[in-house]
Protein backbone atom coordinates (compact mmCIF):
# COMPACT_ATOMS: atom_id res chain seq x y z
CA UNK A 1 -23.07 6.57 -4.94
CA UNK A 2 -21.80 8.19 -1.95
CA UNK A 3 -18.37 7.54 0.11
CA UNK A 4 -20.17 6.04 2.73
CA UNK A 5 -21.88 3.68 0.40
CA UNK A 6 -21.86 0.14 1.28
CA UNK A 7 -20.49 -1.62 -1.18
CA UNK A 8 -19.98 -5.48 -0.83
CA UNK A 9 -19.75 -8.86 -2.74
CA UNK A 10 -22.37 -11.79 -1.39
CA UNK A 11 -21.78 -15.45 -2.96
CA UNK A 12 -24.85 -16.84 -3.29
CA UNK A 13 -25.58 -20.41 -3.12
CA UNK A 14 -26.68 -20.98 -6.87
CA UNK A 15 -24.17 -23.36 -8.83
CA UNK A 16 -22.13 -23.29 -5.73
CA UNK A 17 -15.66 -17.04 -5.57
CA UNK A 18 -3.69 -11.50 -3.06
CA UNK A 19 -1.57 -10.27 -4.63
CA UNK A 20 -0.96 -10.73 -8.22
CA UNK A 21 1.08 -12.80 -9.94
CA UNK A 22 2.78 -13.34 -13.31
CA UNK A 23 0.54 -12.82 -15.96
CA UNK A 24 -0.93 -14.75 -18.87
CA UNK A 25 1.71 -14.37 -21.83
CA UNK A 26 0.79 -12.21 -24.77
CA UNK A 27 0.63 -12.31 -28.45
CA UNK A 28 4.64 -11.06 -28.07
CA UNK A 29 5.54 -13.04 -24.96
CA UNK A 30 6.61 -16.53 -25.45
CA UNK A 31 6.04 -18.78 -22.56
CA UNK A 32 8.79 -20.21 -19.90
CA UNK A 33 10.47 -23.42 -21.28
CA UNK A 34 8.76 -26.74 -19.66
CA UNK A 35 10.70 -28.80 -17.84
CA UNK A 36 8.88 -31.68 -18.69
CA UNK A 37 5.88 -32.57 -21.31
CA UNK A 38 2.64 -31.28 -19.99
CA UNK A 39 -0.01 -34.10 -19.98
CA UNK A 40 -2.67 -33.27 -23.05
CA UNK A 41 -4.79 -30.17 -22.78
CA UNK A 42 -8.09 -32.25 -22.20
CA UNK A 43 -6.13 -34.91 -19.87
CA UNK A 44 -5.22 -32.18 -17.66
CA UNK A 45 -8.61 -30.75 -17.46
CA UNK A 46 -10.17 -33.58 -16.24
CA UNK A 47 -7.19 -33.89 -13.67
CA UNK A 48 -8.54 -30.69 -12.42
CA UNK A 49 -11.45 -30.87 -11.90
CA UNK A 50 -11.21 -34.19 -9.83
CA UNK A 51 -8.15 -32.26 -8.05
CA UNK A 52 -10.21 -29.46 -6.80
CA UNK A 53 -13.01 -31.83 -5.67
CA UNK A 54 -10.08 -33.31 -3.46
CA UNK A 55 -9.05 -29.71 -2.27
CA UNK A 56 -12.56 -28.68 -1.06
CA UNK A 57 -12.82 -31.39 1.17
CA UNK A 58 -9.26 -30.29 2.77
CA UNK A 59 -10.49 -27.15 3.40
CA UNK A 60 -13.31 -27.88 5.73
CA UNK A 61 -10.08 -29.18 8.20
CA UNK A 62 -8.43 -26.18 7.84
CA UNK A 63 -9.05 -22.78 10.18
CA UNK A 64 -6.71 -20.35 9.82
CA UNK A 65 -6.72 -16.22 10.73
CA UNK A 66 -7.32 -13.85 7.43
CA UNK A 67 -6.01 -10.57 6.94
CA UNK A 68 -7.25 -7.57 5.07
CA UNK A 69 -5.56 -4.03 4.29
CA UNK A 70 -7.86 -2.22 2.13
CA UNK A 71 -6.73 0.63 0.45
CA UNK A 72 -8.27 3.37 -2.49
CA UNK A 73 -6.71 5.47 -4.60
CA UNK A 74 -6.44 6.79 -8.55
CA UNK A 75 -6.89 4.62 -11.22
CA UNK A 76 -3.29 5.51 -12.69
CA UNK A 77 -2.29 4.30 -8.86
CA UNK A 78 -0.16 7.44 -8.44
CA UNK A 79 -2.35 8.11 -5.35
CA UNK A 80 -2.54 5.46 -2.61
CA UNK A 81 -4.28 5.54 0.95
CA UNK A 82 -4.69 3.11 3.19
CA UNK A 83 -8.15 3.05 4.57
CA UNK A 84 -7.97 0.61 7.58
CA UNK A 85 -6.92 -2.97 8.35
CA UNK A 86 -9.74 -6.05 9.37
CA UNK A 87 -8.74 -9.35 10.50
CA UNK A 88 -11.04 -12.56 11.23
CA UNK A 89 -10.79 -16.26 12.30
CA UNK A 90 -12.02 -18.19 9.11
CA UNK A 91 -13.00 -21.31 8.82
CA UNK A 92 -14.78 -23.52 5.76
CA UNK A 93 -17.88 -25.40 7.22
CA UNK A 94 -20.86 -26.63 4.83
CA UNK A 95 -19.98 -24.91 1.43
CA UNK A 96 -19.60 -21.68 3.59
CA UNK A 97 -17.03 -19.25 4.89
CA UNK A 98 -17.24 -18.71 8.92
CA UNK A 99 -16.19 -15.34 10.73
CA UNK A 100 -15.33 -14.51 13.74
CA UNK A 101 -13.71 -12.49 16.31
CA UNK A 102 -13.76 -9.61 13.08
CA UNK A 103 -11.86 -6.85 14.40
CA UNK A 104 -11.37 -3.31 11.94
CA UNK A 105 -8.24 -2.15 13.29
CA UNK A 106 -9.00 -2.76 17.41
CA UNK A 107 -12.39 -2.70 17.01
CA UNK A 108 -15.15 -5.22 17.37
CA UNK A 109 -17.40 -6.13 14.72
CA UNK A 110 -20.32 -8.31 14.34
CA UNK A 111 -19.72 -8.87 10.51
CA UNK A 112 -18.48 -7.68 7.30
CA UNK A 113 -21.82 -6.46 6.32
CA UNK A 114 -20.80 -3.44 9.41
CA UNK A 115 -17.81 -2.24 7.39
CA UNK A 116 -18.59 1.07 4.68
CA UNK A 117 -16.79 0.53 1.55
CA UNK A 118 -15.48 -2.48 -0.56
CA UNK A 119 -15.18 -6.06 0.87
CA UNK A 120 -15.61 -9.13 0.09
CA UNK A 121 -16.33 -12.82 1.40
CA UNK A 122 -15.35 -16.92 -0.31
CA UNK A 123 -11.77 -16.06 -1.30
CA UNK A 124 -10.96 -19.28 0.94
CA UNK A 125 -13.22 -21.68 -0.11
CA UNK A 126 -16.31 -20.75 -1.91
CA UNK A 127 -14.55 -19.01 -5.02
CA UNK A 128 -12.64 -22.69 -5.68
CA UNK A 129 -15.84 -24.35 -5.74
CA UNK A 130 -18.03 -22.44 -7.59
CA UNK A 131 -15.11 -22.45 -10.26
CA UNK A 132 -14.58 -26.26 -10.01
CA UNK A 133 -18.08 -26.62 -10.86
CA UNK A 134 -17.77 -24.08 -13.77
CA UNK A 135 -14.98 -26.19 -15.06
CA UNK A 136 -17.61 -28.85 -15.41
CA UNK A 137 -20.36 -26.93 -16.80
CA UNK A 138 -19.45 -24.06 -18.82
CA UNK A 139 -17.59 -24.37 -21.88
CA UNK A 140 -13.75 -24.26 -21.41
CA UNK A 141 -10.77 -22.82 -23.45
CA UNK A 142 -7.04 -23.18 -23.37
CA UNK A 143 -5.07 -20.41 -22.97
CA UNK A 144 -1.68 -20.90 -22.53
CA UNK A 145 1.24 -22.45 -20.51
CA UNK A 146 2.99 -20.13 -18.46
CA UNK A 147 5.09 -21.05 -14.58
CA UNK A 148 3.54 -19.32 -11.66
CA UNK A 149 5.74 -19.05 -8.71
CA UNK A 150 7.94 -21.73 -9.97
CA UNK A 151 4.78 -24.43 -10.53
CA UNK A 152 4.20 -25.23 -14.57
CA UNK A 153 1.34 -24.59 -15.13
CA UNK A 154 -1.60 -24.79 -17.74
CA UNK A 155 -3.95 -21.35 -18.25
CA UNK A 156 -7.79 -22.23 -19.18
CA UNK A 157 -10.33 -19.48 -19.51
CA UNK A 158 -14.19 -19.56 -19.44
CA UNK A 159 -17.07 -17.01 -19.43
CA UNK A 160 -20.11 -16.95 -17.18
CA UNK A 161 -23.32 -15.13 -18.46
CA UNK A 162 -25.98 -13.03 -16.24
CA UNK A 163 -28.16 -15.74 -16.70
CA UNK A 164 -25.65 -18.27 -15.02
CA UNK A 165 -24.01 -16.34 -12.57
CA UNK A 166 -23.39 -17.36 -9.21
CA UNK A 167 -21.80 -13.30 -8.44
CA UNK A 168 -24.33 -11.28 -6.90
CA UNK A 169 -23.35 -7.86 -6.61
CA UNK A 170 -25.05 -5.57 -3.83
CA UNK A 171 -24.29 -1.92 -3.73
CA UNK A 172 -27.08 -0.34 -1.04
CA UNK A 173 -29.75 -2.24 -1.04
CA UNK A 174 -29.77 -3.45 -4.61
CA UNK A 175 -28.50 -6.99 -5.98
CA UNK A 176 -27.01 -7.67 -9.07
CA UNK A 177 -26.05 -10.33 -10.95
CA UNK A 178 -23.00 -10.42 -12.54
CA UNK A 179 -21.78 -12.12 -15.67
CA UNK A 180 -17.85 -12.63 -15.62
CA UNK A 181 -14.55 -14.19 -17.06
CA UNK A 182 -11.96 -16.39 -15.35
CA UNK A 183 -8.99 -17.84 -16.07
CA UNK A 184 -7.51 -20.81 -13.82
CA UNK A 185 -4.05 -21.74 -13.45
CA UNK A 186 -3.81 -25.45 -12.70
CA UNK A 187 -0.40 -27.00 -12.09
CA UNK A 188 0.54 -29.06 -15.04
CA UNK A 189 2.20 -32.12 -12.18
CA UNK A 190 -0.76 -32.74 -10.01
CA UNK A 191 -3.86 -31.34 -11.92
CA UNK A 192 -4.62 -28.70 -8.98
CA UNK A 193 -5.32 -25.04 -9.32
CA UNK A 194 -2.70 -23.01 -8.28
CA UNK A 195 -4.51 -19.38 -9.22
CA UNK A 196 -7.95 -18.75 -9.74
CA UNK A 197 -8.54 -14.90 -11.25
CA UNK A 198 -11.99 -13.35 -11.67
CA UNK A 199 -12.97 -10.20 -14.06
CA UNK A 200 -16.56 -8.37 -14.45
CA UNK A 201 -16.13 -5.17 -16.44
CA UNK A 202 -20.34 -5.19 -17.35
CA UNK A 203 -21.19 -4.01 -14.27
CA UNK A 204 -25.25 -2.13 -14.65
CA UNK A 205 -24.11 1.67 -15.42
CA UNK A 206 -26.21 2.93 -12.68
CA UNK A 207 -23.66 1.65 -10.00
CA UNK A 208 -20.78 3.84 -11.87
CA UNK A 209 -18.37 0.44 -11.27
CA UNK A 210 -16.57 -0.14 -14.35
CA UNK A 211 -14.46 -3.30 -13.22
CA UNK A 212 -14.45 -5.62 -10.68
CA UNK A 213 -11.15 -8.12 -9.96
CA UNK A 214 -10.95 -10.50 -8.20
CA UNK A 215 -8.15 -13.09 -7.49
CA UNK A 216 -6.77 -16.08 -4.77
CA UNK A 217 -3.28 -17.97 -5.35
CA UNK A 218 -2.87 -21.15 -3.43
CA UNK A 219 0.64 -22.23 -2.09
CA UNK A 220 1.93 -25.12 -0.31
CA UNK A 221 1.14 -24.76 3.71
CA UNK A 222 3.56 -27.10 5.74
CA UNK A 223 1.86 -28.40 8.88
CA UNK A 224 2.47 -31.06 11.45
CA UNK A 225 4.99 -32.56 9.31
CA UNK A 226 2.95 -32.41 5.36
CA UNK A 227 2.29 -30.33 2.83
CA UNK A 228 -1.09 -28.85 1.67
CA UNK A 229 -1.74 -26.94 -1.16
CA UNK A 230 -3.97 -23.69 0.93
CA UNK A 231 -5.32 -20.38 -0.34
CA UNK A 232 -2.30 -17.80 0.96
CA UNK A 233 -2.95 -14.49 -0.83
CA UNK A 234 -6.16 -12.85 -2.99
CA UNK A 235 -6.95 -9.47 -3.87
CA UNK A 236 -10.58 -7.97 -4.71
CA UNK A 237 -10.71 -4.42 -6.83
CA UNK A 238 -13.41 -2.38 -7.56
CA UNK A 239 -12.77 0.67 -10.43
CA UNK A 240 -15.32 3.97 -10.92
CA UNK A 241 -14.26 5.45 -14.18
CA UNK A 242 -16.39 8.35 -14.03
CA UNK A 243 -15.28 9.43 -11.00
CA UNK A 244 -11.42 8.13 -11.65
CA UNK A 245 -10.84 6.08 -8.69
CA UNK A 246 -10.25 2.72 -7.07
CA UNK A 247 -10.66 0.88 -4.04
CA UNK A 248 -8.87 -1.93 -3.10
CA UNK A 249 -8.35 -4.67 -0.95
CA UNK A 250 -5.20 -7.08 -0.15
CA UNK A 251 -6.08 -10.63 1.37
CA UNK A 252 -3.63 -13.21 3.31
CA UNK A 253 -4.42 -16.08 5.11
CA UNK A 254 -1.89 -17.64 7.95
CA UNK A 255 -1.80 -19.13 11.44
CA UNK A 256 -3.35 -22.24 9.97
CA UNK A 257 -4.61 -24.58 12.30
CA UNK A 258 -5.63 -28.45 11.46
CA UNK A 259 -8.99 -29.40 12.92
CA UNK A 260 -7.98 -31.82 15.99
CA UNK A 261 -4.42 -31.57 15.19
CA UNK A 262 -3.64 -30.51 19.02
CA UNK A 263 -6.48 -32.65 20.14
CA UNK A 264 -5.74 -35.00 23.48
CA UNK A 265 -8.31 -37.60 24.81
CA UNK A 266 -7.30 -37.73 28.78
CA UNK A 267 -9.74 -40.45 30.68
CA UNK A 268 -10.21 -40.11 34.57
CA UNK A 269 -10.04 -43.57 36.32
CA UNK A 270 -13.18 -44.44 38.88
């Protein structure tokens, strides 16, 4: 595949997907001491997924302004360029992400679909339902408890098939499915999810992609006096073995803005 490739991710509607943080403990690792007794494993499961129903609904009053550096380099990461930097007003309206005003550095564009390279769309909204409804249907593991950020939290993992994915993959004009792991970090107090990371490395050969990441955290957002657990930071990765390189992209999301939070009715007498 060329440089000039395009090279994008586009969530389709089937089944209804920053910068890293810790990581899920290993075999030598032990995890953080709890500072209280997590609920049971299957308890806190179901907590979640009602939790993330509740979270999907906040997000269609939430607009806020996303930002995107994207960068490519080596895979050891001894290399780094930046390639440019795109901004957008985002906002979460019928199960979809909304663009707008999309500049690449100081310049205008119509849509991601314009930009060459690696990008991606749903970090904000679509990637936590598609995985809250894959927490229903798909068969579910524990993992691990680890803190994230300070928040206790409970690891689960699950795997997606080809067959069942909801990641279509589009390099040029062809689509792909995609099957995929994922492992959710939900916080052990309220049930939510706190990290959502996504993982293809069986990408079809002939797009020379070995791996694909992809990853949001969600942190609390104070705003007109409350507190809202919103997506803040994600990161989307896309490795070529063969050819020993990476491309990458970091995500935030500020300037949030509650739908008819700076609303006035004024009425005109007769």
């Amino acid at each position: 595949m060329s440089n000039r490739a395009v090279l994008w991710l586009f969530l389709c509607s089937v089944g209804l997907f920053g910068a890293p943080a810790d990581s899920i403990p290993n075999n030598n690792e032990k995890a953080p001491p709890l500072a209280a007794p997590f609920p049971p494993q299957a308890q806190l499961l179901e907590r979640a997924r009602a939790a993330n129903s509740d979270l999907y609904a906040t997000l269609k009053s939430f607009i806020c302004r996303e930002e995107i550096e994207r960068f490519k380099g080596n895979l050891k990461g001894s290399r780094t360029q930046p390639i440019d930097r795109v901004s957008a007003n985002l906002s979460f309206e019928n199960g979809t992400e909304h663009y707008s005003e999309i500049l690449q550095n100081a310049r205008s564009r119509q849509s991601f679909s314009d930009l060459a390279g690696a990008w991606s769309e749903g970090e904000f909204g679509t990637l936590l339902q598609q995985t809250g409804k894959l927490l229903e249907t798909e068969p579910v593991s524990f993992i691990a408890f680890a803190t994230l950020g300070g928040t206790e939290t409970a690891i689960y993992h699950f795997s997606v098939s080809e067959d069942n994915s909801p990641w279509d993959l589009e390099v040029g004009l062809r689509h792909y499915r995609i099957p995929f792991t994922t492992d959710v970090w939900i916080s052990a107090a309220t049930g939510e999810i706190v990290k959502i990371g996504r993982k293809s490395s069986s990408v079809p050969v002939e797009t020379r992609i070995s791996e694909i990441d992809w990853d949001v955290s969600l942190s609390a957002v104070d705003l007109n006096g409350q507190s809202w657990l919103l997506p803040t930071v994600a990161s989307y990765s896309v490795s070529y073995t063969e050819s020993k390189r990476r491309e990458w992209n970091q995500i935030s999301f500020s300037n949030y803005r509650h739908y008819g939070s700076e609303s006035t009715l004024r009425f005109s007498g007769f």
